[in-house]
C-alpha atoms as a PDB file:
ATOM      1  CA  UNK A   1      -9.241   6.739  -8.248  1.00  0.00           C
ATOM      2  CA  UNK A   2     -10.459   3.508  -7.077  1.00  0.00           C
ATOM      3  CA  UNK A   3     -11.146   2.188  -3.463  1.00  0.00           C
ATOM      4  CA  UNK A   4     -10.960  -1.060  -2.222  1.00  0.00           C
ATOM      5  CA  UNK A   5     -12.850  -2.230   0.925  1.00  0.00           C
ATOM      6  CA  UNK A   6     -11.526  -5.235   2.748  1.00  0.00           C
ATOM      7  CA  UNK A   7     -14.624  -6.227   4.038  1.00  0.00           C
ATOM      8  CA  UNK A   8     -16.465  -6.170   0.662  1.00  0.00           C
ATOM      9  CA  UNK A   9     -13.859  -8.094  -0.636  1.00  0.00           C
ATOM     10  CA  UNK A  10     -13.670 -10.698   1.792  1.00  0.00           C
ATOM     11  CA  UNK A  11     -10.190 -10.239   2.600  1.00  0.00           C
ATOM     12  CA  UNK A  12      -8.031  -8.359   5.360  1.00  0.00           C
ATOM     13  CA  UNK A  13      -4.502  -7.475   5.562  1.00  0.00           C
ATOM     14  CA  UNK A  14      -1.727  -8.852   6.010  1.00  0.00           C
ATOM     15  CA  UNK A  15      -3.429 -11.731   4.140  1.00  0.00           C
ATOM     16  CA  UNK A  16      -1.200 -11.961   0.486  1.00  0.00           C
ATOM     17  CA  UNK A  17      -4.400 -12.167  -1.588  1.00  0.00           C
ATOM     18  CA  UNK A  18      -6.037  -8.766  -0.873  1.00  0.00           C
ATOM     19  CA  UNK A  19      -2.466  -7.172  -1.902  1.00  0.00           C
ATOM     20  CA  UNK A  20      -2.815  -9.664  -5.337  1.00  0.00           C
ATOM     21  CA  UNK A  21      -5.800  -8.308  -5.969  1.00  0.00           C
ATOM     22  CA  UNK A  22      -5.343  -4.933  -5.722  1.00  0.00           C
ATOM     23  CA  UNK A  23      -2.047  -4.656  -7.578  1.00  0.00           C
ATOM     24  CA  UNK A  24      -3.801  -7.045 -10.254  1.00  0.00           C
ATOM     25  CA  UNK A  25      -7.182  -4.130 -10.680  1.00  0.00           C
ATOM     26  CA  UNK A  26      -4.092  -1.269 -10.598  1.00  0.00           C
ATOM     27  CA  UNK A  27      -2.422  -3.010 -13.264  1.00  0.00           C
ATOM     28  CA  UNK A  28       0.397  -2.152 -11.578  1.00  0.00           C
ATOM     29  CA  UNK A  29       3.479  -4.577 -10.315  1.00  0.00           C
ATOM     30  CA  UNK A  30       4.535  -4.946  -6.321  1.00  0.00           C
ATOM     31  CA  UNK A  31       8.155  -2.461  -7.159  1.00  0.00           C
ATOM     32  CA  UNK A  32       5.428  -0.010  -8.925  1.00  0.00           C
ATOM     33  CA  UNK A  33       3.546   0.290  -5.686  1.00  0.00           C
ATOM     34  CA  UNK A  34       4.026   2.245  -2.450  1.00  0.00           C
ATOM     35  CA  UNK A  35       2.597   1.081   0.555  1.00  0.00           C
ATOM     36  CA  UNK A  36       1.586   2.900   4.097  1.00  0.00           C
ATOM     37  CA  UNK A  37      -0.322   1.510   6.688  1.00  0.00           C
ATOM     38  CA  UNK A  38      -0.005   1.862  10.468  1.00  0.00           C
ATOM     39  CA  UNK A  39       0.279  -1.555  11.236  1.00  0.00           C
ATOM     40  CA  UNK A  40       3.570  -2.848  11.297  1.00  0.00           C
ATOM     41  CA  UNK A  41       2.630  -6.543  10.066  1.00  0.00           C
ATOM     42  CA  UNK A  42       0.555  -5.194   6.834  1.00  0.00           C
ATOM     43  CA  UNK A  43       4.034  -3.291   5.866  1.00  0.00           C
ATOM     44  CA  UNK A  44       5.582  -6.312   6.169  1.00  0.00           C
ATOM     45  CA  UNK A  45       3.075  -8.385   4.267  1.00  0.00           C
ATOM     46  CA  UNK A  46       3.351  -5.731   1.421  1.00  0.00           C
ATOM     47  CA  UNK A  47       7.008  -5.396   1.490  1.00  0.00           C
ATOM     48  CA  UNK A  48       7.098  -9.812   1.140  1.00  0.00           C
ATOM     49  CA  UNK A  49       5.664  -9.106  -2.155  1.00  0.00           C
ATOM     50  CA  UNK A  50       8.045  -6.691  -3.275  1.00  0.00           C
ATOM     51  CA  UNK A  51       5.839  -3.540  -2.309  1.00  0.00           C
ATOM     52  CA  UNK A  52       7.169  -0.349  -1.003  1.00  0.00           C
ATOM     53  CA  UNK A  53       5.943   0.126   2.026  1.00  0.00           C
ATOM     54  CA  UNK A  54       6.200   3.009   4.729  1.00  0.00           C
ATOM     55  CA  UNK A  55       5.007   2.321   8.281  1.00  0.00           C
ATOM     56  CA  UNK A  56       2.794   4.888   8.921  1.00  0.00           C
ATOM     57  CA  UNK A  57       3.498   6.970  12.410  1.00  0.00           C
ATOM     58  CA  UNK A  58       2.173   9.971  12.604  1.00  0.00           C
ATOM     59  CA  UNK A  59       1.616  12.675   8.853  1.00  0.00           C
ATOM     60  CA  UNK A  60       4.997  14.809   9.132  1.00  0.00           C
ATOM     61  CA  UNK A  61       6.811  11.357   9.175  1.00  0.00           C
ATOM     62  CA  UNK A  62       4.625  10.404   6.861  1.00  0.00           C
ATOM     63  CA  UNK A  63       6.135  13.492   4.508  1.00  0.00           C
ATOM     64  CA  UNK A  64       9.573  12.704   4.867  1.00  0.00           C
ATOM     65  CA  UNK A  65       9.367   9.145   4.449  1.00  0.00           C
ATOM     66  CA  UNK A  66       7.594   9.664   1.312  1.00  0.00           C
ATOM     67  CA  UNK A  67      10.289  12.378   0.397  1.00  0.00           C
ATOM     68  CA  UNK A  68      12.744   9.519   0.882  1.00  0.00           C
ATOM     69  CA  UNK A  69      11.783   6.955  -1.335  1.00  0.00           C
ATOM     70  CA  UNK A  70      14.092   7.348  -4.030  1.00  0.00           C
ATOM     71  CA  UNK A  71      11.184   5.675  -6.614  1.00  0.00           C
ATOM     72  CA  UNK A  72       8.690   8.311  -5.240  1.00  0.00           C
ATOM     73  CA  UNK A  73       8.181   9.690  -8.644  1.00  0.00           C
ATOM     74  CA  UNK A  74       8.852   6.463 -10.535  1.00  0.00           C
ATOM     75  CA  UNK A  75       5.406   5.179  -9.111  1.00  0.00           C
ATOM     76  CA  UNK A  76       2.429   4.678 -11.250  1.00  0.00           C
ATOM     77  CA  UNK A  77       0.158   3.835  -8.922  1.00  0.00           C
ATOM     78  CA  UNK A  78       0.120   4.537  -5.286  1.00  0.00           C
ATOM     79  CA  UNK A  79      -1.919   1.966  -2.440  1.00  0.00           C
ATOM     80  CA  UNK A  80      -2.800   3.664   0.940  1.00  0.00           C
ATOM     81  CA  UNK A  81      -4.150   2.005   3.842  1.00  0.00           C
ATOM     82  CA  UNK A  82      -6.948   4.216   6.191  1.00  0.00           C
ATOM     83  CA  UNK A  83      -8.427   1.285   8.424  1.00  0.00           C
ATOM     84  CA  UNK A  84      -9.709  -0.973   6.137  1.00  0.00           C
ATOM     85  CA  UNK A  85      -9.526   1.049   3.049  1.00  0.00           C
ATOM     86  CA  UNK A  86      -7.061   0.800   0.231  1.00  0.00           C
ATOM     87  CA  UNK A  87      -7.208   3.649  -2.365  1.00  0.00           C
ATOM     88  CA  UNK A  88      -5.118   4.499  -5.738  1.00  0.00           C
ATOM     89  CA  UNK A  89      -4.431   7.765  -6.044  1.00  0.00           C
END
């Protein structure tokens, strides 16, 4: 797993360059990734790149929208947003 802390790196969503980065340290391209945040202009920052990206509203949403990406399994990599925090798991 690694973790990626926007405020080590200098960067904050929705800026491009902290989504670069952390698809570039994944090794992992923007259609390999899968996105959530709760903030709808980081989804939409993520989803510019060619990110999957689920807005996130509350966890049982959360489930379903997950169960409804049709490339759930095709992922390699998967970035979530907590806060600041981005995280492969």
């Amino acid at each position: 797993m690694q973790l990626f802390f926007s405020n080590r790196l200098h960067l904050v969503k929705p800026d491009l360059n902290i989504y670069n980065f952390c698809l570039q340290q994944l090794k992992v391209l923007p259609p390999e990734a899968l996105f959530v945040d709760d903030k709808e202009e980081n989804v939409e920052a993520a989803q510019k790149l060619g990110m999957k990206a689920i807005l996130f509203s509350d966890y049982d949403s959360l489930v379903e929208d997950l169960k409804a990406q049709t490339a759930w399994s095709e992922c390699g990599k998967i970035a979530f947003t907590q806060k600041s925090d981005l995280l492969s798991v």
